[in-house]
PDB file of N, CA and C in Angstrom:
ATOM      1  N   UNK A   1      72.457 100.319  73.749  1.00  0.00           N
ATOM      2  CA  UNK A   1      72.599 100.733  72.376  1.00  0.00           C
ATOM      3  C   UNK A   1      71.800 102.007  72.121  1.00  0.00           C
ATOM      4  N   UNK A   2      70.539 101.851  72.621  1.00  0.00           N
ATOM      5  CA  UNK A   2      69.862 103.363  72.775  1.00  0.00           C
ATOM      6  C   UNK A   2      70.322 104.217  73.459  1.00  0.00           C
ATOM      7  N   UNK A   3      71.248 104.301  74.154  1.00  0.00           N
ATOM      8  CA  UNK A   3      71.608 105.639  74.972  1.00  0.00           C
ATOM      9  C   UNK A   3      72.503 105.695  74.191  1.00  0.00           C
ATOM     10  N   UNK A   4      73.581 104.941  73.246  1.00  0.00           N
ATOM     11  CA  UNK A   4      74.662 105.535  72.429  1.00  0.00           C
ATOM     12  C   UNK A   4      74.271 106.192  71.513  1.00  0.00           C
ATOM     13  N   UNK A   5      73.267 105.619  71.038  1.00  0.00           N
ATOM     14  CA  UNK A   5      72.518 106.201  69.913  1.00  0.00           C
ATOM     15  C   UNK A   5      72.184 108.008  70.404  1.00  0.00           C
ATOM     16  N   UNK A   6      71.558 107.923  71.400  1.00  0.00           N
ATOM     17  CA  UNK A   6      70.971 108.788  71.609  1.00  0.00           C
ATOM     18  C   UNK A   6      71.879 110.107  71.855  1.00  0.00           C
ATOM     19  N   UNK A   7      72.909 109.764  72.802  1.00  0.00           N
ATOM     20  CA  UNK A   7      74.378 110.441  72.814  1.00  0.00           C
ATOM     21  C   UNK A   7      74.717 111.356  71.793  1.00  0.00           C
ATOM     22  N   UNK A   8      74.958 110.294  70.726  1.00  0.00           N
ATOM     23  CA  UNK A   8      75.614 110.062  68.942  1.00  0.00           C
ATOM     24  C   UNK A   8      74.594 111.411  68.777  1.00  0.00           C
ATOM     25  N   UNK A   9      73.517 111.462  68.797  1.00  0.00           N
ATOM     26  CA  UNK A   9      72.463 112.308  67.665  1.00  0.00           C
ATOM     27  C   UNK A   9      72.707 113.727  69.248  1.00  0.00           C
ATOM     28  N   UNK A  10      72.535 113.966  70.001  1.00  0.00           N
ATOM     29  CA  UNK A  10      72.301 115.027  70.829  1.00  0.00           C
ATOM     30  C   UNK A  10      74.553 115.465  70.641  1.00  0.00           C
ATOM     31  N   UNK A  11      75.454 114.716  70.342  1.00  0.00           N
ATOM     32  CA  UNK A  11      76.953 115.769  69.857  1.00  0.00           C
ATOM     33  C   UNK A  11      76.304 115.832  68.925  1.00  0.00           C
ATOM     34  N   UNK A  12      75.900 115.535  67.737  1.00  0.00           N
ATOM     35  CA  UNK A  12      75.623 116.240  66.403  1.00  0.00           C
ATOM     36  C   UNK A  12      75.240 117.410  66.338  1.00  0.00           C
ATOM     37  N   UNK A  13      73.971 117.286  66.736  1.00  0.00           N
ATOM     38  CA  UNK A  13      73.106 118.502  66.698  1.00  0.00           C
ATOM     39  C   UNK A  13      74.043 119.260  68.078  1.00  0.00           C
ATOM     40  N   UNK A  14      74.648 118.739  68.836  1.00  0.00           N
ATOM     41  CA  UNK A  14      75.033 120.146  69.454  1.00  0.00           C
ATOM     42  C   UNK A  14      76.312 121.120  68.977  1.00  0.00           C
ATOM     43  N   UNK A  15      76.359 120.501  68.174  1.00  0.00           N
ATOM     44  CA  UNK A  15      77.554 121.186  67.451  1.00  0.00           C
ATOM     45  C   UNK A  15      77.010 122.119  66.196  1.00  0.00           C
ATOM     46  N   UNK A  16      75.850 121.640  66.185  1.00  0.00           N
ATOM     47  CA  UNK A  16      75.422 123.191  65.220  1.00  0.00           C
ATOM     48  C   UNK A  16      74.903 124.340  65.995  1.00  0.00           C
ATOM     49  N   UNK A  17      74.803 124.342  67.811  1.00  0.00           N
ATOM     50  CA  UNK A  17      74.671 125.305  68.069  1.00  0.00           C
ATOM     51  C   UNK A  17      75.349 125.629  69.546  1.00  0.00           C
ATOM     52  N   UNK A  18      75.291 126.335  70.033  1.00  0.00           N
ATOM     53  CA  UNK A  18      76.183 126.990  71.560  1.00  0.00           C
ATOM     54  C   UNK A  18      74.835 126.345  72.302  1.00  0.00           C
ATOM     55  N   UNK A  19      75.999 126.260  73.519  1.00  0.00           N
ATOM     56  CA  UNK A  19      75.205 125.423  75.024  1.00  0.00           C
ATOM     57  C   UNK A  19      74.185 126.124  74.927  1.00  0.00           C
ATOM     58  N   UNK A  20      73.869 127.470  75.008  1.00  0.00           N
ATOM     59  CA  UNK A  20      72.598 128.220  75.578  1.00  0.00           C
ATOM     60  C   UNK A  20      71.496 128.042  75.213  1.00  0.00           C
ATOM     61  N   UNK A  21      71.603 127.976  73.505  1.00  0.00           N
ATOM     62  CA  UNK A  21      70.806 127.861  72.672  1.00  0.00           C
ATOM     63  C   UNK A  21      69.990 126.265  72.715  1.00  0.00           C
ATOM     64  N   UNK A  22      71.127 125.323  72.816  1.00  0.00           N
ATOM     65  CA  UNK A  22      70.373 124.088  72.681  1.00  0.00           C
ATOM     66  C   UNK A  22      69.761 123.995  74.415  1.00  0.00           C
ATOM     67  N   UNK A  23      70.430 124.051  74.969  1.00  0.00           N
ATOM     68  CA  UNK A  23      69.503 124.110  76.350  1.00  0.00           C
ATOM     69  C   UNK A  23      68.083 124.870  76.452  1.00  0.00           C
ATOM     70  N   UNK A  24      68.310 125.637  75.209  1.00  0.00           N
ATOM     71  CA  UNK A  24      66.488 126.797  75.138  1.00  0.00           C
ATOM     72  C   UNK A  24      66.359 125.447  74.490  1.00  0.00           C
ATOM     73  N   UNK A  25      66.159 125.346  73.967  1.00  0.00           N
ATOM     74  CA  UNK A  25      65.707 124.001  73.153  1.00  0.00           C
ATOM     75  C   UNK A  25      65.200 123.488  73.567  1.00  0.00           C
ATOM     76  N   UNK A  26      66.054 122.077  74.302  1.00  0.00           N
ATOM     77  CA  UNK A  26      65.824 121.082  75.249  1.00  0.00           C
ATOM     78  C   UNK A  26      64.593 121.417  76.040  1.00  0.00           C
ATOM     79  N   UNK A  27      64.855 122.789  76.738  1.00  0.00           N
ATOM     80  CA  UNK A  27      63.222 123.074  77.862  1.00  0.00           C
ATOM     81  C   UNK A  27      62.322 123.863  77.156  1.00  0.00           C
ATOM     82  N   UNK A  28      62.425 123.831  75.964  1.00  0.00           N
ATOM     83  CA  UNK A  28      61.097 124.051  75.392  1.00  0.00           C
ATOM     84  C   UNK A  28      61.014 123.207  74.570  1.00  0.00           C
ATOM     85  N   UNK A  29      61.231 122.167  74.396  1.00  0.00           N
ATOM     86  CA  UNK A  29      60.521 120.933  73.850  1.00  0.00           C
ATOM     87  C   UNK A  29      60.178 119.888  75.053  1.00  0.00           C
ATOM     88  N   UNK A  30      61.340 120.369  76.228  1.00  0.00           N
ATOM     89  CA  UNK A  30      60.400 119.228  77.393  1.00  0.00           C
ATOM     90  C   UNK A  30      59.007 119.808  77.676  1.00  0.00           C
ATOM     91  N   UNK A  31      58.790 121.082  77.534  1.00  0.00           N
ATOM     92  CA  UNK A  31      57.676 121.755  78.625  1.00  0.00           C
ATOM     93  C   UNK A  31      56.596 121.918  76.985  1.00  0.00           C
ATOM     94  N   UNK A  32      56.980 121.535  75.872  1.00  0.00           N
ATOM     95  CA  UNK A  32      55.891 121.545  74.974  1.00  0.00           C
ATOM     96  C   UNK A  32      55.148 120.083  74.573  1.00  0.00           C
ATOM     97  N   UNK A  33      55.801 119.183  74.605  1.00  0.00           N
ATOM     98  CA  UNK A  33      55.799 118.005  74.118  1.00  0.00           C
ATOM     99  C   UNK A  33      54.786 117.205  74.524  1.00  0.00           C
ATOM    100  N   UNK A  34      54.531 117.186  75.926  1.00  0.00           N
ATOM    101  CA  UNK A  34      53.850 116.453  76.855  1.00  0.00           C
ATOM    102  C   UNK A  34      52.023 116.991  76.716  1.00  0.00           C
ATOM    103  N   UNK A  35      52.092 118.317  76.434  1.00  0.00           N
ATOM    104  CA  UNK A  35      50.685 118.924  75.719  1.00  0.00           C
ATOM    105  C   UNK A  35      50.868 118.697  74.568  1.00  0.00           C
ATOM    106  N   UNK A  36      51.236 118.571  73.499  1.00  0.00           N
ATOM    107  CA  UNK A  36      51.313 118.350  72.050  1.00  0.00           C
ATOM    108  C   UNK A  36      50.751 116.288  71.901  1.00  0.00           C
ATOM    109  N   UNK A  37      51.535 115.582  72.846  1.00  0.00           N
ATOM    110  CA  UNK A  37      51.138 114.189  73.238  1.00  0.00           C
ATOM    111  C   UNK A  37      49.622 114.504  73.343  1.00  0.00           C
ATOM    112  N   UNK A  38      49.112 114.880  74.315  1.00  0.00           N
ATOM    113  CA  UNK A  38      47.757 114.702  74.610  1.00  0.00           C
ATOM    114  C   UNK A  38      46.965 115.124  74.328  1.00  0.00           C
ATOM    115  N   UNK A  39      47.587 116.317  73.158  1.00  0.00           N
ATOM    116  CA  UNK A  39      46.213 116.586  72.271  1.00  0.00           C
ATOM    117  C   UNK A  39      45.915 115.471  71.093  1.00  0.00           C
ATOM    118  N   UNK A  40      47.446 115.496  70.827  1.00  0.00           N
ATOM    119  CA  UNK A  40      47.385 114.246  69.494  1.00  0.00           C
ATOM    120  C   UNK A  40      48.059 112.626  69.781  1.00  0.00           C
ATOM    121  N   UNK A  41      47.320 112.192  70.902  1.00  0.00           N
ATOM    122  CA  UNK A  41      48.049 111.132  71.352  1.00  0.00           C
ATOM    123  C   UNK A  41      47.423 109.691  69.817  1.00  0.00           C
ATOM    124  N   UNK A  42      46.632 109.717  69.984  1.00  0.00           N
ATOM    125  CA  UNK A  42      45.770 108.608  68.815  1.00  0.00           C
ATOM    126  C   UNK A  42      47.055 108.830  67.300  1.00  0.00           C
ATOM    127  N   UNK A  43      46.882 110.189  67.093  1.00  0.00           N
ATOM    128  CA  UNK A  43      47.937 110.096  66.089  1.00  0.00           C
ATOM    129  C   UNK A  43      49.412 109.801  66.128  1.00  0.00           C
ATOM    130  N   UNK A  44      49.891 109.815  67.344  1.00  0.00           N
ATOM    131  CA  UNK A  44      51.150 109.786  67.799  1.00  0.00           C
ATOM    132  C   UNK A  44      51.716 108.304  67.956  1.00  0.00           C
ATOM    133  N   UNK A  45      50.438 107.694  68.695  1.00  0.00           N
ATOM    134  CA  UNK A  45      50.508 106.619  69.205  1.00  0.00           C
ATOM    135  C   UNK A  45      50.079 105.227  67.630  1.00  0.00           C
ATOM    136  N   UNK A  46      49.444 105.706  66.772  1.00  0.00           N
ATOM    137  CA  UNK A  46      49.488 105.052  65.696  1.00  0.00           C
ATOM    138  C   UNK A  46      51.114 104.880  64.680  1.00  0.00           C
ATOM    139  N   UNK A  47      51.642 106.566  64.358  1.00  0.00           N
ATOM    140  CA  UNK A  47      52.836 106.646  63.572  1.00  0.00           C
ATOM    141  C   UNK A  47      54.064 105.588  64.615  1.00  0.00           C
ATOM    142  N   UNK A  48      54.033 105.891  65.919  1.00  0.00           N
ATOM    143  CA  UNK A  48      54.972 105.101  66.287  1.00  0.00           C
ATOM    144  C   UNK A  48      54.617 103.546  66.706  1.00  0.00           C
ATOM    145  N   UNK A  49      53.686 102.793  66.076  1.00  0.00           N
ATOM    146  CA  UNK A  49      53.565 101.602  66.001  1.00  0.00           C
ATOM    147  C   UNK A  49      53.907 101.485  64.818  1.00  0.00           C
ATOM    148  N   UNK A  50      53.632 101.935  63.821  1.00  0.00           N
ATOM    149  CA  UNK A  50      54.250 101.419  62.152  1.00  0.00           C
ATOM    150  C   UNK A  50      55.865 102.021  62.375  1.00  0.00           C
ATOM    151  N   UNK A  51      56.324 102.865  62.936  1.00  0.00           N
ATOM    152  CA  UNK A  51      57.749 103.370  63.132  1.00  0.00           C
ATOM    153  C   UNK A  51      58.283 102.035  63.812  1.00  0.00           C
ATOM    154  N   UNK A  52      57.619 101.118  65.096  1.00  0.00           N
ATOM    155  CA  UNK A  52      58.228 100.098  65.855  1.00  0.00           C
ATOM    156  C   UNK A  52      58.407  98.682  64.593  1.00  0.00           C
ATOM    157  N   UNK A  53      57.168  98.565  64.008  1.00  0.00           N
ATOM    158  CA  UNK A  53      57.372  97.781  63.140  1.00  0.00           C
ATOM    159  C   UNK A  53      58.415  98.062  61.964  1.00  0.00           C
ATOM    160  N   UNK A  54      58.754  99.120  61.292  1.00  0.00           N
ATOM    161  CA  UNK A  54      59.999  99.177  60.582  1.00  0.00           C
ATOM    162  C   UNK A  54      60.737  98.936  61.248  1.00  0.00           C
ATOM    163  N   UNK A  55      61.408  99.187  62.192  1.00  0.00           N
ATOM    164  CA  UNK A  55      62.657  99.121  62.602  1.00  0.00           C
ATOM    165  C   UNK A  55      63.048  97.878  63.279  1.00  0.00           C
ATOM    166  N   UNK A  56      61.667  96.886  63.869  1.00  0.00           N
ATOM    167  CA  UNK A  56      61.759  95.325  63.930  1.00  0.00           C
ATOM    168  C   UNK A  56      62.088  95.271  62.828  1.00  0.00           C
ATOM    169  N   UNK A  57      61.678  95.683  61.360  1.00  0.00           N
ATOM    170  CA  UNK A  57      62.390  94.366  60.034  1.00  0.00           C
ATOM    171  C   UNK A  57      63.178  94.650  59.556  1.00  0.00           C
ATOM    172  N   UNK A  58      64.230  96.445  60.216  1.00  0.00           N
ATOM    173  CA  UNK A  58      65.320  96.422  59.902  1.00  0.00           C
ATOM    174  C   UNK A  58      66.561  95.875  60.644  1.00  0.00           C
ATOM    175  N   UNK A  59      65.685  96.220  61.620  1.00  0.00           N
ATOM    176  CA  UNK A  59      67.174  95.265  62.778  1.00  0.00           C
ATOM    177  C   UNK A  59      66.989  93.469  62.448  1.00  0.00           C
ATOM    178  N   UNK A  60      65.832  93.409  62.086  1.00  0.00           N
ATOM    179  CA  UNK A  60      65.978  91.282  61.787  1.00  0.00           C
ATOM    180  C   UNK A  60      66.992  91.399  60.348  1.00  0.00           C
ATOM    181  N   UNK A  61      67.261  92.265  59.480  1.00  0.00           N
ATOM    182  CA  UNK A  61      67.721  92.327  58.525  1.00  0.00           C
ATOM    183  C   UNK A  61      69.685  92.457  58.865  1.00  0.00           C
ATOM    184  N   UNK A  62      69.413  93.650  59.850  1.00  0.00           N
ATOM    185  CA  UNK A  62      70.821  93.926  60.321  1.00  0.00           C
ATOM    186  C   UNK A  62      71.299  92.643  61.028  1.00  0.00           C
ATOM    187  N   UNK A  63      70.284  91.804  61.884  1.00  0.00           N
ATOM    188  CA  UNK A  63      70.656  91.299  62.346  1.00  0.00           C
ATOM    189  C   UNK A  63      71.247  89.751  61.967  1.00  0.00           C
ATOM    190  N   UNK A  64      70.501  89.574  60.813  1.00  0.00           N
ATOM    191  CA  UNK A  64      70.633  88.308  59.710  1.00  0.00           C
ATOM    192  C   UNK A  64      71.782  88.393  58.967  1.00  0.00           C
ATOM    193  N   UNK A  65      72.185  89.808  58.377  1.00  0.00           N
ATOM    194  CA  UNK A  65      73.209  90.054  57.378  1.00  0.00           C
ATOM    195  C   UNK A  65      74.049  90.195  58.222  1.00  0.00           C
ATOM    196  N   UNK A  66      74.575  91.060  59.185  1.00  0.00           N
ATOM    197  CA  UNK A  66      76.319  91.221  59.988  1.00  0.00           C
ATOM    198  C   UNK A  66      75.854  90.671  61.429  1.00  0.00           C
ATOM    199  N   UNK A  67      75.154  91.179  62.001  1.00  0.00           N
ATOM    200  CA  UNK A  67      75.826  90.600  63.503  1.00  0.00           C
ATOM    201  C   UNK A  67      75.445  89.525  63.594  1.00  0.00           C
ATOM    202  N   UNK A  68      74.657  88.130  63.340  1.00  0.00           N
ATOM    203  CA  UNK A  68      75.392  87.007  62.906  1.00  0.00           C
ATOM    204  C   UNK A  68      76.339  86.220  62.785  1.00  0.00           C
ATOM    205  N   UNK A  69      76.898  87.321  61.851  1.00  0.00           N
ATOM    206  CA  UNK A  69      78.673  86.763  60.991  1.00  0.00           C
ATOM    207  C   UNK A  69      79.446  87.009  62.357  1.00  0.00           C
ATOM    208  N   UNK A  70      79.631  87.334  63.076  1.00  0.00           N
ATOM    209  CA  UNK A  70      80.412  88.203  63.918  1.00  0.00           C
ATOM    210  C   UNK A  70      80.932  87.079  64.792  1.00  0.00           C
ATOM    211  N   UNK A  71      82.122  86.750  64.551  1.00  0.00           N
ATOM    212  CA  UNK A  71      82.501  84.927  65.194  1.00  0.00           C
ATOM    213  C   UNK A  71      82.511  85.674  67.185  1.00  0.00           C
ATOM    214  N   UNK A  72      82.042  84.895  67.501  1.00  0.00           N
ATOM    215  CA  UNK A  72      82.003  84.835  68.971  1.00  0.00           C
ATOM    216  C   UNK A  72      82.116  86.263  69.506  1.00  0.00           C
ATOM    217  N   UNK A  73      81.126  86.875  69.227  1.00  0.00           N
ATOM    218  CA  UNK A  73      80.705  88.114  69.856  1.00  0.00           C
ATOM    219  C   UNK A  73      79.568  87.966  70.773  1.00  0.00           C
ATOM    220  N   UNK A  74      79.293  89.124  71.537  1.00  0.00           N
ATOM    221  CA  UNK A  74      78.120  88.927  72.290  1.00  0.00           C
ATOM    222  C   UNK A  74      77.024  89.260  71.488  1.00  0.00           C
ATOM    223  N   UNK A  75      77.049  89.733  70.517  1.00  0.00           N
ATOM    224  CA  UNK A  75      75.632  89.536  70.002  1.00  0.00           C
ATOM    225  C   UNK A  75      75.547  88.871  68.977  1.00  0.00           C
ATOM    226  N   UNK A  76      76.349  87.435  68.564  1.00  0.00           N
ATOM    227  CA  UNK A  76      76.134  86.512  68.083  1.00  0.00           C
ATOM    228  C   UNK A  76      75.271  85.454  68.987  1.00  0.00           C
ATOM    229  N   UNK A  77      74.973  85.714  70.110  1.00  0.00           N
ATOM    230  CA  UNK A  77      74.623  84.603  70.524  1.00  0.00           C
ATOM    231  C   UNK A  77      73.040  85.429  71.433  1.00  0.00           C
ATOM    232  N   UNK A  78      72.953  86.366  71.325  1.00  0.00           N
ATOM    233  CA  UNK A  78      71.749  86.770  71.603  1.00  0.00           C
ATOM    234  C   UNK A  78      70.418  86.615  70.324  1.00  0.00           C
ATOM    235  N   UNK A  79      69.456  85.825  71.254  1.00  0.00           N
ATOM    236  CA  UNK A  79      68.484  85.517  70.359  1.00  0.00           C
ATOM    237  C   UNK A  79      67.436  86.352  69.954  1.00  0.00           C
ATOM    238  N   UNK A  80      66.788  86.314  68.438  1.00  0.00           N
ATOM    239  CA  UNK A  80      65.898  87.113  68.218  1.00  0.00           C
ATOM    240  C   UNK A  80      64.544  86.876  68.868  1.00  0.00           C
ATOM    241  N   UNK A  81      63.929  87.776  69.446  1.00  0.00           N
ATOM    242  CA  UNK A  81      62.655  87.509  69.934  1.00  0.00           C
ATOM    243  C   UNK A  81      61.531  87.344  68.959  1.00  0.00           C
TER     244      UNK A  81
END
């Protein structure tokens, strides 16, 4: 589901710009990111624990309201952890 996701958002955004451009992109956010982490890892590493916890009580929400309902699907029968 995360790699569709992830797919989904990288055609979006590549459609607001030409291959070249988003490829400058791409390697200058791989080759910045990893120093930007370790200067501000404490802060990084805090926002995405309250970011993990939203999105646990939106997916128990998604997951309570529709996929649930969903008669004999595969993720009717996968349990919440």
């Amino acid at each position: 589901m995360q790699v569709i996701g992830g797919l989904w958002i990288f055609s979006v955004v590549g459609g607001w710009f030409s291959f070249l451009t988003l490829s400058y992109i791409v390697v200058l956010i791989l080759y910045t990111a990893p120093v930007l982490y370790e200067k501000y890892e404490d802060h990084v590493d805090t926002a995405a624990e309250k970011a993990m916890v939203q999105i646990d009580k939106q997916y128990a929400v998604l997951n309570a309201k529709v996929l649930q309902k969903i008669p004999g699907g595969r993720l009717s029968s996968i349990k919440q952890h």
